[in-house]
Protein backbone atom coordinates (compact mmCIF):
# COMPACT_ATOMS: atom_id res chain seq x y z
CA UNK A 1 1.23 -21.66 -0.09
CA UNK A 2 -1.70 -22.64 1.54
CA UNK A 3 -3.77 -25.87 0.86
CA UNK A 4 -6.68 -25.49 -2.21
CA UNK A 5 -10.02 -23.70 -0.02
CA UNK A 6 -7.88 -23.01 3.27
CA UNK A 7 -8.39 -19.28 4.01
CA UNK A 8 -5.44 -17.53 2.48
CA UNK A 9 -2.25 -15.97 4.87
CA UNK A 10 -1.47 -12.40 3.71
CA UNK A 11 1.51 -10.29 5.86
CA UNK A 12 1.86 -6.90 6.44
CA UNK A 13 4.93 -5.01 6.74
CA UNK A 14 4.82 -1.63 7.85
CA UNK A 15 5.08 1.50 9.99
CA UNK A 16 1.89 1.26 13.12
CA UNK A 17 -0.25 4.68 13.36
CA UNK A 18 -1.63 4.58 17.21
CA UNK A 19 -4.78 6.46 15.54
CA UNK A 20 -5.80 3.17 13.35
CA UNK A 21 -6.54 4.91 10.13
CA UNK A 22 -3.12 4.21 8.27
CA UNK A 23 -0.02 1.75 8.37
CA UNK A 24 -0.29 -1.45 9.71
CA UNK A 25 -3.40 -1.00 11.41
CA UNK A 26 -5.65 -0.14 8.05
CA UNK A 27 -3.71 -2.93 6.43
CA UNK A 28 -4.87 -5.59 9.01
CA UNK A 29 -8.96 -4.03 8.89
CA UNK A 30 -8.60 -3.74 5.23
CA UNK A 31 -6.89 -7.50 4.86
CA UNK A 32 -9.49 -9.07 7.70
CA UNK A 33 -12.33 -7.32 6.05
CA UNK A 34 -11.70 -8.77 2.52
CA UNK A 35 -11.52 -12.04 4.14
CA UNK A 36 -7.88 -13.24 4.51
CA UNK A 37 -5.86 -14.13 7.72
CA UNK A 38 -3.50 -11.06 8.28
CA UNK A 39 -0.42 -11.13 9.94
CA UNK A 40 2.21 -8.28 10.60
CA UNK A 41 5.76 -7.19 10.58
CA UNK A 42 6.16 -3.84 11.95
CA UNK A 43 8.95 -1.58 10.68
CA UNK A 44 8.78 1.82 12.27
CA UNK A 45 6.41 3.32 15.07
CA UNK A 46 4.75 6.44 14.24
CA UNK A 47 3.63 9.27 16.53
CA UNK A 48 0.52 10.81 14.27
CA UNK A 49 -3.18 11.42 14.64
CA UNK A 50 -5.84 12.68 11.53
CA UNK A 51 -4.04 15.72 11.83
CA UNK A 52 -0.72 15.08 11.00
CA UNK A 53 2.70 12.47 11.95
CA UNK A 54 4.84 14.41 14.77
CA UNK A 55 7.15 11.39 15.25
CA UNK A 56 8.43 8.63 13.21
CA UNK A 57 10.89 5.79 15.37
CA UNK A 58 12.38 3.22 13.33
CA UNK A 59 12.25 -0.61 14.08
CA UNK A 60 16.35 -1.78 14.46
CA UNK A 61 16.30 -3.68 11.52
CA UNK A 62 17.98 -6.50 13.39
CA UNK A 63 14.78 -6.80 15.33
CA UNK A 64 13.04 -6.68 11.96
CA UNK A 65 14.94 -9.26 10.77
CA UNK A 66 14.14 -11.78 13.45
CA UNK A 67 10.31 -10.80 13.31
CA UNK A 68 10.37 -12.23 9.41
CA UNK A 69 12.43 -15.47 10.06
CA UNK A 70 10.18 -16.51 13.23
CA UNK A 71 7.09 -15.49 10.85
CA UNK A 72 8.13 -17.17 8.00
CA UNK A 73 9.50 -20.48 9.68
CA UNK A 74 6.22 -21.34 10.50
CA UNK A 75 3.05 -19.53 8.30
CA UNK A 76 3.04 -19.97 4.62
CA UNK A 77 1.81 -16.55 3.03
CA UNK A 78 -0.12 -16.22 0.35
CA UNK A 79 0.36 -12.45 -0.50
CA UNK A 80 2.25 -9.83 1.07
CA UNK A 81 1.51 -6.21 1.03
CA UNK A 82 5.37 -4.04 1.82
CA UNK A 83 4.26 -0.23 2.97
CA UNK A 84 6.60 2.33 5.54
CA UNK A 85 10.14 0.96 4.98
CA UNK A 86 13.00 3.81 6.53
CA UNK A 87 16.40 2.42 5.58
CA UNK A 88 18.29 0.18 3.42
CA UNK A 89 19.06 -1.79 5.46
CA UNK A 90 15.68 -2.42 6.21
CA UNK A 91 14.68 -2.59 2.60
CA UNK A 92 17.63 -5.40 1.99
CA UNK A 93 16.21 -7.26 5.36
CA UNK A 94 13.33 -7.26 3.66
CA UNK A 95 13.67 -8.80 0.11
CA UNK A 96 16.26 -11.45 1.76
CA UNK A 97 13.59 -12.47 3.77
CA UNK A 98 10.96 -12.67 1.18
CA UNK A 99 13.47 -14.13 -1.69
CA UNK A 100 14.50 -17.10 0.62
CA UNK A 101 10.35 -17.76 0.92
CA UNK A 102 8.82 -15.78 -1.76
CA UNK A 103 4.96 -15.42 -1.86
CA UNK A 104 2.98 -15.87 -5.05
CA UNK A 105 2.10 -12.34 -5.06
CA UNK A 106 4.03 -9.04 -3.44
CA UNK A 107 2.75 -5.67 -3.25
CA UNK A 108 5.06 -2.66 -2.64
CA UNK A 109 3.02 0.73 -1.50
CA UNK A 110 5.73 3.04 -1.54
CA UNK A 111 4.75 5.10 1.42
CA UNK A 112 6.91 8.19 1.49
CA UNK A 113 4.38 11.12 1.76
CA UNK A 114 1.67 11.00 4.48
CA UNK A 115 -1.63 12.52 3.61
CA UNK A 116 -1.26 15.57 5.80
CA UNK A 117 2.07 16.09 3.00
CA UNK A 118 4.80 15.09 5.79
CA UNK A 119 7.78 13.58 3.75
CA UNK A 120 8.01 9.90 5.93
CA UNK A 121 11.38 8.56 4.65
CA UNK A 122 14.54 10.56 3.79
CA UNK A 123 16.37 10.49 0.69
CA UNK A 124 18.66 7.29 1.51
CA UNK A 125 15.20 5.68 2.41
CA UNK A 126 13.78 6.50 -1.21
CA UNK A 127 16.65 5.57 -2.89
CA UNK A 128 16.46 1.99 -0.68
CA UNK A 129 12.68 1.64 -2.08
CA UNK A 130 13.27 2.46 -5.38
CA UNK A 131 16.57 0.31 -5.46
CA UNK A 132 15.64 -2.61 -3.35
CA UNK A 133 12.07 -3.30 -3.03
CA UNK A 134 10.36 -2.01 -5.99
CA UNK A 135 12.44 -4.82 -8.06
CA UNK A 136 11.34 -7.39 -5.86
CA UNK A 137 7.65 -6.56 -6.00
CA UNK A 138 4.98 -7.78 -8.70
CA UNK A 139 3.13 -4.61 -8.01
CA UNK A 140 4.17 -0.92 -7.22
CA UNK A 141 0.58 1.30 -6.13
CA UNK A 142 2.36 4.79 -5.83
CA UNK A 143 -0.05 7.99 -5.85
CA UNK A 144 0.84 10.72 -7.85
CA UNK A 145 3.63 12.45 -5.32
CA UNK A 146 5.02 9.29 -4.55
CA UNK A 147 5.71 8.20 -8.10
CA UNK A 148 6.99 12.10 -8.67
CA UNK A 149 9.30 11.35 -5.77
CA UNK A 150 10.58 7.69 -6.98
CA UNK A 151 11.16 9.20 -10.48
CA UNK A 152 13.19 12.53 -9.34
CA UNK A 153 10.49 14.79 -11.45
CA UNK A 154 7.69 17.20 -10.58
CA UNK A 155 3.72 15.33 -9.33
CA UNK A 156 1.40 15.76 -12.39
CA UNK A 157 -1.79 17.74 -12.51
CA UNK A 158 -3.51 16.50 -15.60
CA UNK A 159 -3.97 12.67 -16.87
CA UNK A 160 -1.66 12.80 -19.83
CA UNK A 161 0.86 13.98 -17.85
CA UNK A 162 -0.13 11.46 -15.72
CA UNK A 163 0.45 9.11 -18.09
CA UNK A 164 3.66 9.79 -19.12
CA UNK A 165 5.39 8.92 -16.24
CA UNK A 166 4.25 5.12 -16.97
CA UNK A 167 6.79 4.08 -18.99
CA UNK A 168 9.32 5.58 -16.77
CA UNK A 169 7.60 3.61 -13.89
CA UNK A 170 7.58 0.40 -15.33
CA UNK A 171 11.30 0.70 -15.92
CA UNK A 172 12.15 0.52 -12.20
CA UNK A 173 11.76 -3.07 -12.70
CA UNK A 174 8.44 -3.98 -11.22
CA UNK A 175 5.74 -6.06 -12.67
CA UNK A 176 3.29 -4.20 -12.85
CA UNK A 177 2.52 -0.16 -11.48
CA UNK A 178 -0.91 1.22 -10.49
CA UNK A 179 -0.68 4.81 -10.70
CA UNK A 180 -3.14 6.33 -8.45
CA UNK A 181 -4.89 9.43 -10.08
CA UNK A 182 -6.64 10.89 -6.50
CA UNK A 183 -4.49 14.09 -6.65
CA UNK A 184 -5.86 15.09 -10.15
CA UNK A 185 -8.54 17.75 -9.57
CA UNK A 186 -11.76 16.71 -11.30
CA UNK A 187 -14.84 14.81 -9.97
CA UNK A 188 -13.24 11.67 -11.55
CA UNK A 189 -10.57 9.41 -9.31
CA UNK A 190 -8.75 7.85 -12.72
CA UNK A 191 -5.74 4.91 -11.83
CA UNK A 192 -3.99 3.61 -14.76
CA UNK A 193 -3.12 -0.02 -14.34
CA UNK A 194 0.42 -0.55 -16.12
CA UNK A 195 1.31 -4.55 -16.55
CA UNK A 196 2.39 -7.02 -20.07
CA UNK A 197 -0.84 -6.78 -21.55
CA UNK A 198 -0.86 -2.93 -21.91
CA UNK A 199 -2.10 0.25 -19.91
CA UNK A 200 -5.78 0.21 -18.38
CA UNK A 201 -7.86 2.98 -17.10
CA UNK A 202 -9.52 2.27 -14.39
CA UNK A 203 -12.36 5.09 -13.46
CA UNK A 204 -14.06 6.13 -10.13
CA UNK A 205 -16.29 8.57 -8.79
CA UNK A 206 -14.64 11.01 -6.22
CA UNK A 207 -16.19 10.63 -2.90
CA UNK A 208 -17.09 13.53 -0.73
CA UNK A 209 -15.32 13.43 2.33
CA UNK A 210 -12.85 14.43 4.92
CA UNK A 211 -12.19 10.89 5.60
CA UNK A 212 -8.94 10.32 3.27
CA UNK A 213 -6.49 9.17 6.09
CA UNK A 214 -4.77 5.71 5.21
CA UNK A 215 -6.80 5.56 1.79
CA UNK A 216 -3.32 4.53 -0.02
CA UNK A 217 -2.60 1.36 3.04
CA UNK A 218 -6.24 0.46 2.77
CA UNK A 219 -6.57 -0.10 -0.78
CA UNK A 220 -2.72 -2.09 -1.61
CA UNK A 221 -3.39 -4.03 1.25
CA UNK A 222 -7.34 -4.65 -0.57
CA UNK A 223 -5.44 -5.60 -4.03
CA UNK A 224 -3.26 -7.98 -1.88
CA UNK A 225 -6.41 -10.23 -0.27
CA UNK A 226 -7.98 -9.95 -3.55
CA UNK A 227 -4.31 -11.34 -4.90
CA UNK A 228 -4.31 -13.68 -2.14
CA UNK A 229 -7.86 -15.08 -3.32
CA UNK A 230 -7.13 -16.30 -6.48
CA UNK A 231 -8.41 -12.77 -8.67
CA UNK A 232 -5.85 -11.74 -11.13
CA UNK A 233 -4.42 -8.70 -11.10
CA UNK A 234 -6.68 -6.55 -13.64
CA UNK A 235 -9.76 -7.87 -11.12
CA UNK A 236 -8.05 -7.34 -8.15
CA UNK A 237 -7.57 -4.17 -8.74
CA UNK A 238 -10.78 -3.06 -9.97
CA UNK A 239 -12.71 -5.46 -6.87
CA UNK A 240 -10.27 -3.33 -4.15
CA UNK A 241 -11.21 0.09 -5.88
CA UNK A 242 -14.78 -0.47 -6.02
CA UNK A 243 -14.45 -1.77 -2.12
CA UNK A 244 -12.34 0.92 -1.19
CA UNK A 245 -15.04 3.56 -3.30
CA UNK A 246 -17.52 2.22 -0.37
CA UNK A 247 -15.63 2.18 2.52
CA UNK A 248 -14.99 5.98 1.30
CA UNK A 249 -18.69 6.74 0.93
CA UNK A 250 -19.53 5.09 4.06
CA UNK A 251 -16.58 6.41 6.31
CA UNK A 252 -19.69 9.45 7.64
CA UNK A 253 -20.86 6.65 10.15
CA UNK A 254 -16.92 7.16 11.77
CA UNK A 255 -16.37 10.10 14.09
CA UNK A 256 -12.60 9.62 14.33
CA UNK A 257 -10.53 12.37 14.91
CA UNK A 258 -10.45 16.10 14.24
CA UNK A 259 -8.71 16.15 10.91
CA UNK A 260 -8.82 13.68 8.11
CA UNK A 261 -10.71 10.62 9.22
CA UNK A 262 -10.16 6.95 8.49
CA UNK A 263 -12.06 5.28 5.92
CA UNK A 264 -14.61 2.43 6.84
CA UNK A 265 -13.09 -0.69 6.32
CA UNK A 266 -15.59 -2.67 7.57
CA UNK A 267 -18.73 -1.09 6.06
CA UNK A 268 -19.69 -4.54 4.52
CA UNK A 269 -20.01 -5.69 8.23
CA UNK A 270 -20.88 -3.02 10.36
């Protein structure tokens, strides 16, 4: 851990998009921009743009192995936010790694379905998440397809179905789930924050805009600074929603791309 007032270390570990609106790219903007030092691990390389992923090549997980020992041998991380993971073997490189030097807080983003709908990691890969990693992690942030996908069923349409799924969720063995309600038609963006102390709605206004690329990256990776800065997890959550609610509403200023745009991480700033 770091020393009381020091700027907290968060990691990254995840798949790079060359177009900067998703993977390991948002995580670093969204990371910097809620004012933690970000570092990265990067487990696949991803041939995509706004309009969709054409190639996905996998980091040897050898190679990923030796990027998380050199890492972790000398920064002490605060929080660490786990996104694109391929393999099992990966996903076992992984949570050695992080059980021999475990963070206070780990977030697993089960990244699986991109935005455009292209399925990321096969079914040996899903199994591996749900299997390996989603144990390991304090908190789980799947959107709705993604938590259809873990659980083997069909992605909801209306909030009690919704949530339903929770309990199933929870059982996985993570700490905590926050089920992302964006694919829900309505003018309402509900998440339902699943942990010990019960269920929690957390409501948002639907922003108008193209710009959804990486919105999933942008806003575990916002819950992990938050983490990393001493909130807990019900304000974490609700500070990197409401952060993530602007970056959406001022992602117009970007002109990125001919499909679906990045959000604008550092609207704060800029």
């Amino acid at each position: 851990m770091s020393p009381p007032h020091a700027i907290p270390n968060t990691l990254t570990i995840a798949g790079s998009d060359p177009g900067g609106g998703a993977g390991i790219q948002a995580d670093l903007k969204a990371l910097s921009a809620l004012g933690t030092y970000a570092t990265s691990v990067i487990t696949a390389l991803t041939a995509q743009n706004t309009r969709g992923v054409t190639g996905v090549h996998p980091v040897p997980a050898d190679f990923i192995a030796a990027q998380l020992d050199t890492l972790l041998d000398d920064i002490a991380i605060d929080a660490v936010k786990i996104g694109m993971v391929a393999s099992r073997e990966v996903a076992e490189v992984v949570r050695e790694a992080l059980s021999r030097q475990r963070p206070r807080w780990i977030v697993l983003d089960p990244v699986m379905v991109a935005k455009s709908g292209d399925i990321l990691v096969d079914t040996a890969g899903i199994a591996a998440v749900r299997e390996v990693l989603v144990p390991l992690a304090d908190l789980i942030t799947p959107n709705l397809p993604e938590a259809a996908v873990l659980l083997g069923s069909t992605t909801p349409t209306r909030r009690d179905a919704m949530a339903a799924m929770a309990p199933a969720l929870m059982q996985l063995g993570a700490g905590a789930v926050l089920l992302k309600g964006g694919h829900l038609h309505g003018e309402s963006c509900p998440d339902l924050l699943i942990d010990a102390a019960g269920h929690h709605w957390l409501e948002g206004r639907r922003v108008a805009t193209r710009n959804l690329h990486g919105t999933g990256c942008s806003l575990s990776s916002a819950i992990t600074a938050r983490l990393a800065r001493g909130d807990d997890l019900p304000d974490a959550v609700a500070r990197a929603k409401a952060w993530l609610e602007q970056a959406l509403a001022q992602s117009y200023r970007l002109d990125v791309g001919q499909g679906q745009g990045p959000v604008h991480h550092f609207h704060a700033w800029w």
